[in-house]
Each structure stands twice: as structure tokens, then as C-alpha cells.
PDB file of N, CA and C in Angstrom:
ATOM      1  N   UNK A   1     106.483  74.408  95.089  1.00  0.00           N
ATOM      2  CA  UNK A   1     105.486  74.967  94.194  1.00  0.00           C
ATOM      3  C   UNK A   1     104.127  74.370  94.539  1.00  0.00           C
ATOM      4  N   UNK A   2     102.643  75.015  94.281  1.00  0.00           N
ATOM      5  CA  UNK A   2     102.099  74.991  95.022  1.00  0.00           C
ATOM      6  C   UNK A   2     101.227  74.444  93.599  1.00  0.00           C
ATOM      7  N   UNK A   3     100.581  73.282  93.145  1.00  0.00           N
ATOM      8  CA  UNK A   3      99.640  73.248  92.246  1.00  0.00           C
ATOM      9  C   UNK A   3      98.426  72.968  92.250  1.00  0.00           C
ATOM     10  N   UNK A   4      97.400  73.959  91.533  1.00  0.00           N
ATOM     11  CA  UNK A   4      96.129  73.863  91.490  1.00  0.00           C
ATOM     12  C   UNK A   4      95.619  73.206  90.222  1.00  0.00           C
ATOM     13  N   UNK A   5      94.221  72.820  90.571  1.00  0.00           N
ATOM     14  CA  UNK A   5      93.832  72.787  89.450  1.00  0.00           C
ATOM     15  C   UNK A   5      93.277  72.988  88.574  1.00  0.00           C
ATOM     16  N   UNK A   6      93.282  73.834  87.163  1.00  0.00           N
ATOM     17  CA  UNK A   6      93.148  74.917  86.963  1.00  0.00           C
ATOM     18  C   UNK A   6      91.285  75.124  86.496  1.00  0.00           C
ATOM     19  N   UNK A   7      90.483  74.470  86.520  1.00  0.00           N
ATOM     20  CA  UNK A   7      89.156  74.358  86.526  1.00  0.00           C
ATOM     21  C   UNK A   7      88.171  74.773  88.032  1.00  0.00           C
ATOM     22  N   UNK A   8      89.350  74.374  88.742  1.00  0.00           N
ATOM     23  CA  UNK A   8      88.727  74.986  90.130  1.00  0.00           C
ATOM     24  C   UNK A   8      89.532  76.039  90.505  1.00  0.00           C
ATOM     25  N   UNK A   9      90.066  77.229  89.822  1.00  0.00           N
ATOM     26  CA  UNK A   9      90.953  78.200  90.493  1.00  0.00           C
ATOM     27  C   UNK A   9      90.216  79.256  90.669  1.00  0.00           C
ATOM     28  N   UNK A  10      90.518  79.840  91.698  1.00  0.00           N
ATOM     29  CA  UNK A  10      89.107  81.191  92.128  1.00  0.00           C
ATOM     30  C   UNK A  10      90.313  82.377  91.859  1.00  0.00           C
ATOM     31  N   UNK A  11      89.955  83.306  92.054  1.00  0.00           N
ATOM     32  CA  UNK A  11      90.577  84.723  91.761  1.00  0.00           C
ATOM     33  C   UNK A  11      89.862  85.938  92.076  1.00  0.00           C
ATOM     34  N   UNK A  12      90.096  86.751  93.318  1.00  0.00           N
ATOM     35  CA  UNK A  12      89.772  87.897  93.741  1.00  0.00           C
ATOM     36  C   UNK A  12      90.330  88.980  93.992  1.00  0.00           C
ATOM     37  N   UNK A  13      90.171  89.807  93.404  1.00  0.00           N
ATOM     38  CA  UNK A  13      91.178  90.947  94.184  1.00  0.00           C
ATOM     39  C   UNK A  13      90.094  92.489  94.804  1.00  0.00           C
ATOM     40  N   UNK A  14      91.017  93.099  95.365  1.00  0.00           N
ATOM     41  CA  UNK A  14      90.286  93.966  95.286  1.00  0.00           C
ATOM     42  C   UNK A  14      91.101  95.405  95.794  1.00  0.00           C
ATOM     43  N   UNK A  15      90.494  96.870  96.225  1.00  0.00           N
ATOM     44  CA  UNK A  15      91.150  97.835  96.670  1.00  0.00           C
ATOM     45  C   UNK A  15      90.634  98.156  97.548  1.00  0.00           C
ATOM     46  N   UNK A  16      91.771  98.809  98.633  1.00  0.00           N
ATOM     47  CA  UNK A  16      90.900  99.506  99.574  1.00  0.00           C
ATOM     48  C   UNK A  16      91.801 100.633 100.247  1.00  0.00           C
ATOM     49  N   UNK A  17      91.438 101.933 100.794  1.00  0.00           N
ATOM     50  CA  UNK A  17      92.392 102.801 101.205  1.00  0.00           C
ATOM     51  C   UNK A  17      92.211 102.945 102.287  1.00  0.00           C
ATOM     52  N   UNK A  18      93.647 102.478 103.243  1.00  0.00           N
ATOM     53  CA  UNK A  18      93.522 102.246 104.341  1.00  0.00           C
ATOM     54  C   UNK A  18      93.430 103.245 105.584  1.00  0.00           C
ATOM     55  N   UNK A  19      94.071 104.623 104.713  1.00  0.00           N
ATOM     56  CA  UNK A  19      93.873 105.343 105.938  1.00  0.00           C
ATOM     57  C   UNK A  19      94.014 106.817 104.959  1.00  0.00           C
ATOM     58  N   UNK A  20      93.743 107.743 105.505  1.00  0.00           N
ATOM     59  CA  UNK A  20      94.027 109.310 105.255  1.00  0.00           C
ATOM     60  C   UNK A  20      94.013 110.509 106.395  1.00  0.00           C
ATOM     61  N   UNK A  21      95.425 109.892 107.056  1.00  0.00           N
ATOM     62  CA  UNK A  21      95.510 110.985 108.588  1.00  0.00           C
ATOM     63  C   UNK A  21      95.800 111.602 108.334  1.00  0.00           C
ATOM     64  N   UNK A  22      96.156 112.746 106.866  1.00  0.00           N
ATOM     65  CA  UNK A  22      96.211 113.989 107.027  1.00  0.00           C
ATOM     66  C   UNK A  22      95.184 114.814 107.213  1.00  0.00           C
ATOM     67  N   UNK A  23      94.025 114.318 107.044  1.00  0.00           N
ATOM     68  CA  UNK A  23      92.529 114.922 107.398  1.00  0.00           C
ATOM     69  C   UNK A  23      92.463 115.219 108.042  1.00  0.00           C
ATOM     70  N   UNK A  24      92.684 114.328 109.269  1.00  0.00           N
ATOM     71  CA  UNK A  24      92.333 114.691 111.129  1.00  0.00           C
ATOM     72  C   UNK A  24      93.390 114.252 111.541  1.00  0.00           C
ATOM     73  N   UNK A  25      94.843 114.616 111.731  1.00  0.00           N
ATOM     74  CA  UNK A  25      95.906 114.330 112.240  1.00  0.00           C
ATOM     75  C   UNK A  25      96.322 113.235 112.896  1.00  0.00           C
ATOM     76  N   UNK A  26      96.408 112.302 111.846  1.00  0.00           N
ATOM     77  CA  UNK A  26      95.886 110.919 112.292  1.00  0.00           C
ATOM     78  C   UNK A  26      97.678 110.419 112.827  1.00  0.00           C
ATOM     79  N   UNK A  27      97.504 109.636 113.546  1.00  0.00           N
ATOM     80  CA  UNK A  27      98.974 108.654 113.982  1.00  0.00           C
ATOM     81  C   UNK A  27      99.939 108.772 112.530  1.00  0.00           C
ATOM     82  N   UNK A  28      99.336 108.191 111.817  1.00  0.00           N
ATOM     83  CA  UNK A  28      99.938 108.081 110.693  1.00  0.00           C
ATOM     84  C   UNK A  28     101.102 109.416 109.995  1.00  0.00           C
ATOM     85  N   UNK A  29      99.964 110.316 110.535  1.00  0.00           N
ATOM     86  CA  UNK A  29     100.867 111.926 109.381  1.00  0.00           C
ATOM     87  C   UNK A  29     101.396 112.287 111.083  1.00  0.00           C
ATOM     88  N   UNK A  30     100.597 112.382 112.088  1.00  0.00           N
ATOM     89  CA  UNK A  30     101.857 113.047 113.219  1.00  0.00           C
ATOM     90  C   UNK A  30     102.980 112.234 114.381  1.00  0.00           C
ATOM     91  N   UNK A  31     102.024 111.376 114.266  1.00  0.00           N
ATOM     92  CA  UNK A  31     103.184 110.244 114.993  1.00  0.00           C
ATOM     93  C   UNK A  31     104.774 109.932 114.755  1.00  0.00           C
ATOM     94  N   UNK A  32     104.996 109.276 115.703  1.00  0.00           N
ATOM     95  CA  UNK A  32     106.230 109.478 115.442  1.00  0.00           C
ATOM     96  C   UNK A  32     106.749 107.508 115.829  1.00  0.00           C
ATOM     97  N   UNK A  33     107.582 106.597 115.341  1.00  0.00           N
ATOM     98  CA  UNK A  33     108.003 105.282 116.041  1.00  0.00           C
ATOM     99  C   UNK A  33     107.366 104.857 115.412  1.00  0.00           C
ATOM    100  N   UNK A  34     107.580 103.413 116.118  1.00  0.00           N
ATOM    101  CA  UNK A  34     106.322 101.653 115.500  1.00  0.00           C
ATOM    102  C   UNK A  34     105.053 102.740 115.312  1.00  0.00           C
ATOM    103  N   UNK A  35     104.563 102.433 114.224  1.00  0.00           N
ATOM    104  CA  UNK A  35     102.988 102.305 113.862  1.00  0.00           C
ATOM    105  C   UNK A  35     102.091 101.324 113.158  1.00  0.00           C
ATOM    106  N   UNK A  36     100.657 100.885 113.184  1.00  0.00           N
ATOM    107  CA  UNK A  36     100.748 100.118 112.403  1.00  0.00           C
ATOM    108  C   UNK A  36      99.018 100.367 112.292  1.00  0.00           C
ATOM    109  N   UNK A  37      98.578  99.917 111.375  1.00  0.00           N
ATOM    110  CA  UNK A  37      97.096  99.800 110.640  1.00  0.00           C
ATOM    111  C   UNK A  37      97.015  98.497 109.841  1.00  0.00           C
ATOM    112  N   UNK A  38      95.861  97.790 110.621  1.00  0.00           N
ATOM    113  CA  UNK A  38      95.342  96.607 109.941  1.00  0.00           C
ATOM    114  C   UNK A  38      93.956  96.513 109.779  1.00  0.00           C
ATOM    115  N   UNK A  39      93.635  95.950 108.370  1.00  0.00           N
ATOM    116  CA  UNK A  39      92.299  96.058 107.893  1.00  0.00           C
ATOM    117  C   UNK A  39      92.059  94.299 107.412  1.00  0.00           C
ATOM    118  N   UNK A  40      90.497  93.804 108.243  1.00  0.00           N
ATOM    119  CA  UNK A  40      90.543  92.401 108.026  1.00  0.00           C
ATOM    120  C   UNK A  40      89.592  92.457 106.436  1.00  0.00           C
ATOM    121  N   UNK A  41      90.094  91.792 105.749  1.00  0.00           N
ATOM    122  CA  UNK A  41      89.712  91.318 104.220  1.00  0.00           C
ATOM    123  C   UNK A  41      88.524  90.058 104.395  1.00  0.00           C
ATOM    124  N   UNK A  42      87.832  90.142 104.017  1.00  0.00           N
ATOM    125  CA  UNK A  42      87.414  88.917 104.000  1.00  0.00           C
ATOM    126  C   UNK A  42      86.905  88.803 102.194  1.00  0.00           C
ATOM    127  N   UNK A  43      86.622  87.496 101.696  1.00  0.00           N
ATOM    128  CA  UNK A  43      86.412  87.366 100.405  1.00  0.00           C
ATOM    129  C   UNK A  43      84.668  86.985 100.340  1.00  0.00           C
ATOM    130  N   UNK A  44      84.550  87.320  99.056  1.00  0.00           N
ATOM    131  CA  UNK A  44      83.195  87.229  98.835  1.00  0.00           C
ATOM    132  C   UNK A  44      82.643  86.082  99.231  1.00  0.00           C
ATOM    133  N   UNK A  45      83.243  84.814  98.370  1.00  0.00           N
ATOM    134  CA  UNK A  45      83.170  83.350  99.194  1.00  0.00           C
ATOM    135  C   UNK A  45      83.810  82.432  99.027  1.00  0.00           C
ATOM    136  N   UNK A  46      84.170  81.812 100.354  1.00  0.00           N
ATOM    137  CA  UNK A  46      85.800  81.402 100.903  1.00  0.00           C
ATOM    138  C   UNK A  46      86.236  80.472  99.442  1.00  0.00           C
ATOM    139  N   UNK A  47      87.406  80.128  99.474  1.00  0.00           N
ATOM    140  CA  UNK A  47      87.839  79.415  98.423  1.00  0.00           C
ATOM    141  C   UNK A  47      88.083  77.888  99.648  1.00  0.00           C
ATOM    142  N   UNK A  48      88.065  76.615  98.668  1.00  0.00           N
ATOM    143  CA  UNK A  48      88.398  75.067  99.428  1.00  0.00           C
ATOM    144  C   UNK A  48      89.442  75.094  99.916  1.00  0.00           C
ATOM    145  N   UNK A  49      90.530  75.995  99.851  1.00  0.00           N
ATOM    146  CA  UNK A  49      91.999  75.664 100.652  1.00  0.00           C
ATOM    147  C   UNK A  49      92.276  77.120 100.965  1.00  0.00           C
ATOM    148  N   UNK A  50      93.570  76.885 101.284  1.00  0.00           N
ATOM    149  CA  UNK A  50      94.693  78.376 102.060  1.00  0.00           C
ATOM    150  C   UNK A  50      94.783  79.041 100.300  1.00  0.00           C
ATOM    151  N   UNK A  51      94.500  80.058  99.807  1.00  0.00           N
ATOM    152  CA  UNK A  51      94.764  80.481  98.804  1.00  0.00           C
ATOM    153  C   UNK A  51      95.662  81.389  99.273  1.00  0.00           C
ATOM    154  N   UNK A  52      96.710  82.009  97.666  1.00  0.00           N
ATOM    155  CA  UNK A  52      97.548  82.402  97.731  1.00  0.00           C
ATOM    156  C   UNK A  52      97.151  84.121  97.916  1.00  0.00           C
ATOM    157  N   UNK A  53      97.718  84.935  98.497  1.00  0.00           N
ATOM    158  CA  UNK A  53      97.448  86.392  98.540  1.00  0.00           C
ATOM    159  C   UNK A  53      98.736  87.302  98.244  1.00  0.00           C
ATOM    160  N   UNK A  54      98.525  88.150  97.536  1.00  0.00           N
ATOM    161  CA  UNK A  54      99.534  89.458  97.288  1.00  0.00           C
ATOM    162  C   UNK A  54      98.770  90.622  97.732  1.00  0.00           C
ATOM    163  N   UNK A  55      99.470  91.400  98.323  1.00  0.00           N
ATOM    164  CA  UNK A  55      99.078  92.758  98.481  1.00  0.00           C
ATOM    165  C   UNK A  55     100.458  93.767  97.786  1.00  0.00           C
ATOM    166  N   UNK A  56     100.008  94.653  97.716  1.00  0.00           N
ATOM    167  CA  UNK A  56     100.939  95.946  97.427  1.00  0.00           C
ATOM    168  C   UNK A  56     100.383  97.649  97.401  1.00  0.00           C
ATOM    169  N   UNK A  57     100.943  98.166  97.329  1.00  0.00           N
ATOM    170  CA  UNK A  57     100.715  99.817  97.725  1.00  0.00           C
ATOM    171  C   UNK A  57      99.960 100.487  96.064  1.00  0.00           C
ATOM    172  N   UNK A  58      99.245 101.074  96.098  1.00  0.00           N
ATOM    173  CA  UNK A  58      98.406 101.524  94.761  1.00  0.00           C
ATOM    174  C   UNK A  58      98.672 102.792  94.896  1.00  0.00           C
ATOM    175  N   UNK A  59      98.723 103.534  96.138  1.00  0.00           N
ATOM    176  CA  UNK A  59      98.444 105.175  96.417  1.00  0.00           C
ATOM    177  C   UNK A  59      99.382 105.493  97.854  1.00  0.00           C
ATOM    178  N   UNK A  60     100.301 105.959  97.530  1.00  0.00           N
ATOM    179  CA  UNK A  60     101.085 106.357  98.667  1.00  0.00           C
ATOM    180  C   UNK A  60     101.709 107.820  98.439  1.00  0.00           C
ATOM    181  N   UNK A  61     101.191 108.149  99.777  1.00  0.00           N
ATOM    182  CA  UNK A  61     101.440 110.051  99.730  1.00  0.00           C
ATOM    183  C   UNK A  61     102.146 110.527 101.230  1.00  0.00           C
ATOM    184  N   UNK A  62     103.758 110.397 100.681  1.00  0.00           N
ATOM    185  CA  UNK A  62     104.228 110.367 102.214  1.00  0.00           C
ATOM    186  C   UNK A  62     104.708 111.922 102.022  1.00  0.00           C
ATOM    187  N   UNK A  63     105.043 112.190 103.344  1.00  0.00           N
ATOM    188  CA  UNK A  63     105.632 113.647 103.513  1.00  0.00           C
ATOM    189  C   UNK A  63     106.944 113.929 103.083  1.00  0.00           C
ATOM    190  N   UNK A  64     107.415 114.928 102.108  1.00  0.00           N
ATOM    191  CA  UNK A  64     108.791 114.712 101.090  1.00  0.00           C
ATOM    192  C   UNK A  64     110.102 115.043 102.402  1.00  0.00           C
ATOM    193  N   UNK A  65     109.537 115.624 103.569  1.00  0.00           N
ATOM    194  CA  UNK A  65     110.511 116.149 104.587  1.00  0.00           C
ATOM    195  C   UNK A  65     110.714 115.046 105.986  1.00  0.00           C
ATOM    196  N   UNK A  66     110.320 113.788 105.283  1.00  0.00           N
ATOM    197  CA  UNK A  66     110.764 112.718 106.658  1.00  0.00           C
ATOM    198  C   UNK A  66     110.923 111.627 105.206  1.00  0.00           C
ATOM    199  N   UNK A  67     111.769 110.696 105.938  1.00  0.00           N
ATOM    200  CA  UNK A  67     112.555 109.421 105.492  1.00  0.00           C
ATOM    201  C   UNK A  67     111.070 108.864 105.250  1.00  0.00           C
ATOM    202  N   UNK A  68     110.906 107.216 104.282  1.00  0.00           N
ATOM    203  CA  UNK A  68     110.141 107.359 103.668  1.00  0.00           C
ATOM    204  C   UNK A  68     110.450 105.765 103.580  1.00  0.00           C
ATOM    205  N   UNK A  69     109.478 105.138 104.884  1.00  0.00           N
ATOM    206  CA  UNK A  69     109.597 103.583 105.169  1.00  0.00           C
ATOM    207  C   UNK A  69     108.160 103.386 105.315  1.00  0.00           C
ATOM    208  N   UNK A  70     107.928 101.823 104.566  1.00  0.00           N
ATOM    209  CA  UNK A  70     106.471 101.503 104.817  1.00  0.00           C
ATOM    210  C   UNK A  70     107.191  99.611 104.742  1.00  0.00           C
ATOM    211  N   UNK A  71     106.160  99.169 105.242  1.00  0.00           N
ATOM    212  CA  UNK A  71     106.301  97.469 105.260  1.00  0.00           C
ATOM    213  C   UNK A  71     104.397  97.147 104.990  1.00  0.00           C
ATOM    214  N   UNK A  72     104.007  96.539 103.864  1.00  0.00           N
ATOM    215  CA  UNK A  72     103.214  95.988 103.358  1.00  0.00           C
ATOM    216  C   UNK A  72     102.996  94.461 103.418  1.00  0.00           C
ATOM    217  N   UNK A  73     102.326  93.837 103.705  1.00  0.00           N
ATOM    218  CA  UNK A  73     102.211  92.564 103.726  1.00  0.00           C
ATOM    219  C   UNK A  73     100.572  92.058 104.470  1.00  0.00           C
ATOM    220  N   UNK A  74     100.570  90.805 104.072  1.00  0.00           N
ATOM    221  CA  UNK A  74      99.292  89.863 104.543  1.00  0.00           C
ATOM    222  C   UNK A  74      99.195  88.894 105.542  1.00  0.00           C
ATOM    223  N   UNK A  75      98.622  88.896 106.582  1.00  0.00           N
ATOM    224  CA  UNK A  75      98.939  87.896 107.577  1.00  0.00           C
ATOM    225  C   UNK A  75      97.586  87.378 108.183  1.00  0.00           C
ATOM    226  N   UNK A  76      97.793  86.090 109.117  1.00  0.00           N
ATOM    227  CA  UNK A  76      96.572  85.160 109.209  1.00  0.00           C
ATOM    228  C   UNK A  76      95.515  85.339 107.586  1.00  0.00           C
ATOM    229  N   UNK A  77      96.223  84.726 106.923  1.00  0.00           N
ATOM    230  CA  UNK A  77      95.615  84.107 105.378  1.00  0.00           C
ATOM    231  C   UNK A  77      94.713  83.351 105.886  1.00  0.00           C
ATOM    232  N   UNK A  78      94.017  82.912 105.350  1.00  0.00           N
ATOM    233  CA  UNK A  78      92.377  81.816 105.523  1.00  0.00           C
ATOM    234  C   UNK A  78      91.837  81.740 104.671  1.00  0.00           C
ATOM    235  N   UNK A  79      91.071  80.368 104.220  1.00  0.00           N
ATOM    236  CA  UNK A  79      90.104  80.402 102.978  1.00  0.00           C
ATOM    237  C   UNK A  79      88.948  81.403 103.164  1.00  0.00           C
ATOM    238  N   UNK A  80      88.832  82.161 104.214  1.00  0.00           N
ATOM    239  CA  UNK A  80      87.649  83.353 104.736  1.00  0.00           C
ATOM    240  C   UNK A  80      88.246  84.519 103.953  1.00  0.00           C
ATOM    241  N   UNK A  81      89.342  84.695 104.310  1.00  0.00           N
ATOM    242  CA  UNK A  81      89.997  86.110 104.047  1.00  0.00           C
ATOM    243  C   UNK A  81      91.408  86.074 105.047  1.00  0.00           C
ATOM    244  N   UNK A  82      91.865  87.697 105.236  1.00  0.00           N
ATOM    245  CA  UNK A  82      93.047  87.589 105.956  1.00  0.00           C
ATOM    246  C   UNK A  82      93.258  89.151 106.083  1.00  0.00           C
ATOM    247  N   UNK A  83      94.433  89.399 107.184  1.00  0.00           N
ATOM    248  CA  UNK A  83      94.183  90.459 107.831  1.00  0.00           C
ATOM    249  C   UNK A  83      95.545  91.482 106.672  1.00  0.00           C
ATOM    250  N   UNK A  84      95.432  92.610 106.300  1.00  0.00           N
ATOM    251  CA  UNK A  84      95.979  93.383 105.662  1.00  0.00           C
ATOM    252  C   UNK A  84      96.862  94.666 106.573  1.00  0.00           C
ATOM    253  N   UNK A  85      98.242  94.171 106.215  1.00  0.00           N
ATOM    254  CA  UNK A  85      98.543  94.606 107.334  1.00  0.00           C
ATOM    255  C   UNK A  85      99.783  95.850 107.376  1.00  0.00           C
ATOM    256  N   UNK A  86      99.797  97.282 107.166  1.00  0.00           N
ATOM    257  CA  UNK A  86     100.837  98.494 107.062  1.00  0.00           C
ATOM    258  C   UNK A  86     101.420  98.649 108.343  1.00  0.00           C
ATOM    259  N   UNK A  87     102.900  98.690 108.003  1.00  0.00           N
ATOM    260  CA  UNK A  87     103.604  99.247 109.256  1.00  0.00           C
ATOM    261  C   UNK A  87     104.763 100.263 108.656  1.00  0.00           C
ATOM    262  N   UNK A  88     105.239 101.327 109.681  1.00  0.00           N
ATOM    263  CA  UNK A  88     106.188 102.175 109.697  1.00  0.00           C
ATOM    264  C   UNK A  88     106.874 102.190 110.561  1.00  0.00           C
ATOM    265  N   UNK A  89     107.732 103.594 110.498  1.00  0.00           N
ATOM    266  CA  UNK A  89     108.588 103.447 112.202  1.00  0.00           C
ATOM    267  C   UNK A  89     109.320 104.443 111.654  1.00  0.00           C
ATOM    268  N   UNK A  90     110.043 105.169 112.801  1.00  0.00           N
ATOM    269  CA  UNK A  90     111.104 106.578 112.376  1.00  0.00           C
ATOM    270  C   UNK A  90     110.111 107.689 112.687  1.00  0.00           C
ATOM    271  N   UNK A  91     110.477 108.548 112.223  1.00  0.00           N
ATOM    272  CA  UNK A  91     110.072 110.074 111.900  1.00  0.00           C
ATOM    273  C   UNK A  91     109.409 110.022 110.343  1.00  0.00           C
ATOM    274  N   UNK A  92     108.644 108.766 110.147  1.00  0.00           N
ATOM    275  CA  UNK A  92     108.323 109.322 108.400  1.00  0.00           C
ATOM    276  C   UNK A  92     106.545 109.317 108.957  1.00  0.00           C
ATOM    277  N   UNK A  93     106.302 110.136 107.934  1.00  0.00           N
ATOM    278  CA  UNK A  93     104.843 110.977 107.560  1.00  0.00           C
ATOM    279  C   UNK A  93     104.161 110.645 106.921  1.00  0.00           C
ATOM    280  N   UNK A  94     102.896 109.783 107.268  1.00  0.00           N
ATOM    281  CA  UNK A  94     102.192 109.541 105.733  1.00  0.00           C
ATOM    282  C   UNK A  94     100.879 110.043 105.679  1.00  0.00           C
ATOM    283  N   UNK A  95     100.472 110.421 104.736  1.00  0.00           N
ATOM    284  CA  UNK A  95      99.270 111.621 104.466  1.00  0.00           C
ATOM    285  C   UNK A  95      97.896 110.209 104.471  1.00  0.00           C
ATOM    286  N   UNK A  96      98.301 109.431 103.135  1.00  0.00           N
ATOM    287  CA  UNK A  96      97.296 108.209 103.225  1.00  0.00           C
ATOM    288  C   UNK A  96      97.658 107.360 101.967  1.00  0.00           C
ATOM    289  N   UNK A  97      97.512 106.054 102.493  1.00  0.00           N
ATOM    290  CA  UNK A  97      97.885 105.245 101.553  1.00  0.00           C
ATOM    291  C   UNK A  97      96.781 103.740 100.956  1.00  0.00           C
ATOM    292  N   UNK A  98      96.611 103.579  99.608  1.00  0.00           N
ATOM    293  CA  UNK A  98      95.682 102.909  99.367  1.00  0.00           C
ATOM    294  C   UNK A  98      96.101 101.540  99.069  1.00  0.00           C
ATOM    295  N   UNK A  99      96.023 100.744  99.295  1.00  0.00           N
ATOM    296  CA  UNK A  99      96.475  98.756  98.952  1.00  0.00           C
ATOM    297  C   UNK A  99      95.352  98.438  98.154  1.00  0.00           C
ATOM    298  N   UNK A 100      96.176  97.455  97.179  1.00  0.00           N
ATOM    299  CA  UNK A 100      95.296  96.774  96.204  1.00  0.00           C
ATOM    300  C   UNK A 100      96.086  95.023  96.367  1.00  0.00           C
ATOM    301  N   UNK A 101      94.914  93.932  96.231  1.00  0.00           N
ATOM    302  CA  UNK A 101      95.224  92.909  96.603  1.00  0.00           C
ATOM    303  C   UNK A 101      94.883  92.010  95.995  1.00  0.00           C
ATOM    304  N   UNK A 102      95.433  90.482  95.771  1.00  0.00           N
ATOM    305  CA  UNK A 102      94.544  89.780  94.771  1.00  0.00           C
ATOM    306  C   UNK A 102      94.566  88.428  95.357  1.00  0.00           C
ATOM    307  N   UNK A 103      93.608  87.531  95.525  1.00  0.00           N
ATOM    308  CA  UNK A 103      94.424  85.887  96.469  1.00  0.00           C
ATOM    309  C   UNK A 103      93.777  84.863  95.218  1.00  0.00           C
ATOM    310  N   UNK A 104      94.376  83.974  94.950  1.00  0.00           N
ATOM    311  CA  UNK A 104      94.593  82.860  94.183  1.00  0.00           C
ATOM    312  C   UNK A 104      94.258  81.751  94.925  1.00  0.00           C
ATOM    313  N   UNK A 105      93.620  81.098  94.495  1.00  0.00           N
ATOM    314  CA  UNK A 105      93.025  79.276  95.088  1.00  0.00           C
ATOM    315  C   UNK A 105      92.048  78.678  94.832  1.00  0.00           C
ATOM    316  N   UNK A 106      92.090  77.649  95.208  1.00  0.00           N
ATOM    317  CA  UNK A 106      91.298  76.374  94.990  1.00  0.00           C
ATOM    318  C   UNK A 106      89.379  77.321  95.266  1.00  0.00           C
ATOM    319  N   UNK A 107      88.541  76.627  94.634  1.00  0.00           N
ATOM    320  CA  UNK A 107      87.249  76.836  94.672  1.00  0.00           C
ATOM    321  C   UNK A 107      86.524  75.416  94.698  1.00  0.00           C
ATOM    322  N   UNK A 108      85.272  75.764  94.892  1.00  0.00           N
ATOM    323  CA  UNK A 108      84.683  74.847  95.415  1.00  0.00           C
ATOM    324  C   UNK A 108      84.052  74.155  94.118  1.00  0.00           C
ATOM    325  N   UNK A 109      84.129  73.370  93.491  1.00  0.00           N
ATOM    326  CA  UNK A 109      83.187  72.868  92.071  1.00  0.00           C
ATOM    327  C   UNK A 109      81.795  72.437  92.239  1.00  0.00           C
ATOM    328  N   UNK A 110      80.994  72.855  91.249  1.00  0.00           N
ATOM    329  CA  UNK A 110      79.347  72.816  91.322  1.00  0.00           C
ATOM    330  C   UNK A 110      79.231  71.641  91.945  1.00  0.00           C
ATOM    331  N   UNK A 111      80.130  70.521  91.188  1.00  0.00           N
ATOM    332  CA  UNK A 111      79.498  69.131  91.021  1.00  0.00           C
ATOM    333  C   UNK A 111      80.273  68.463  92.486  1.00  0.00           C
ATOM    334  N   UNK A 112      80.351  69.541  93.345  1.00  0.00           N
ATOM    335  CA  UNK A 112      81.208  68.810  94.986  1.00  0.00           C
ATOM    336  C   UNK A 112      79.537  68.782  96.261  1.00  0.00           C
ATOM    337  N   UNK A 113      79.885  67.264  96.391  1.00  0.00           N
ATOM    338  CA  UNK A 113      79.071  67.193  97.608  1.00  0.00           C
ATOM    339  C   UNK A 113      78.984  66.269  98.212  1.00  0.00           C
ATOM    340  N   UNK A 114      78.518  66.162  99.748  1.00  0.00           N
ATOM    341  CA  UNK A 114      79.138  66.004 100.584  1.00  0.00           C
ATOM    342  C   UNK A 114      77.776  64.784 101.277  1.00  0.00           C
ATOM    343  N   UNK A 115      78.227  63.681 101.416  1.00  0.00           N
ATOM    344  CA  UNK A 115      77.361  62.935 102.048  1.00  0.00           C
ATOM    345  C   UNK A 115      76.947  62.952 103.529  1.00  0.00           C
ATOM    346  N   UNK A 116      75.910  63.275 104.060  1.00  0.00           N
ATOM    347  CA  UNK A 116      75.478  63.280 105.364  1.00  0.00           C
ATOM    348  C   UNK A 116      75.437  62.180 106.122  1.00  0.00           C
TER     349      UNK A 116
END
């Protein structure tokens, strides 16, 4: 278990929609196998440590006539931000899908500073 403390805990989230290839026949809606789309996050301003991140799916519009696989997740985390990251595979179809995300951690306190 990971403890903070709770006077310095930062909290951001935010949304973003990562793709909509049914517009322009994007990989996503005609492709076919491994696919993947990554979008780098960065936060407004960094938190003092590795904060914690969740992502998950807000808007997903797959095609009702192919199998219906997605893998969601967050990778290279950083007190900067971190990379947001969708994958598929098979014969499934996706029109466009939107992620919403939130990361948890340490912040920096007014009263922190740093001797030269």
C-alpha cells in the first residue's frame, strides 16, 4: 500500500477521445490484427513523486458484426504525465472510442524549498 500524505495529495483527471476512424477509414474501423493508438498525457503540473493513474473507456462504439476486444491501460507513468495507451487485435471494428483518466499523488507544498 502506497501512503500519502493527505495535505499534499494532488488530483487530476481528465478526458480525451482518442480516435474516430469511422470518419476517414481509419486502422481502427478497417483494419484488421494487432492495433494500437497511444496518446502522451501530460499533467498540468508534475506532482513530487510517481503518482498513481487509472484510465478507463467513457465512449466506446464498436461494430455489432465483429467480436468486440479492447485492452486499456497506462504506461511510462511519470510525475510529468504518461503515455495512454488502446490496443485490439482480431477482426473487431471500432468506430471511436473516448478515455477518461484520473492520477493521484504527492504535490509539491507552498512552504517546500530548496537550498542553493
Amino acid at each position: 500500500m502506497r501512503k500519502l500524505r493527505s495535505r499534499l495529495l494532488g488530483v487530476e483527471s481528465g478526458s480525451v477521445m482518442l480516435f474516430s476512424d469511422y470518419q476517414h477509414d481509419g486502422v481502427m474501423w478497417t483494419g484488421e490484427g494487432p492495433r494500437e493508438f497511444r496518446k502522451v498525457i501530460e499533467f498540468d503540473e508534475p506532482f513530487s513523486s510517481m503518482p498513481m493513474v487509472q484510465v478507463g473507456l467513457s465512449l466506446w462504439d464498436f461494430d455489432k458484426a465483429t467480436n468486440q476486444r479492447a485492452d486499456i491501460f497506462a504506461e511510462m507513468v511519470n510525475p510529468e504525465g504518461f503515455a495512454l495507451v488502446f490496443r485490439t487485435w482480431g477482426d473487431t471494428r471500432i468506430a471511436r472510442v473516448r478515455a477518461d483518466w484520473i492520477a493521484f499523488g504527492e504535490v509539491k507544498d507552498d512552504d517546500d524549498w530548496v537550498l542553493e
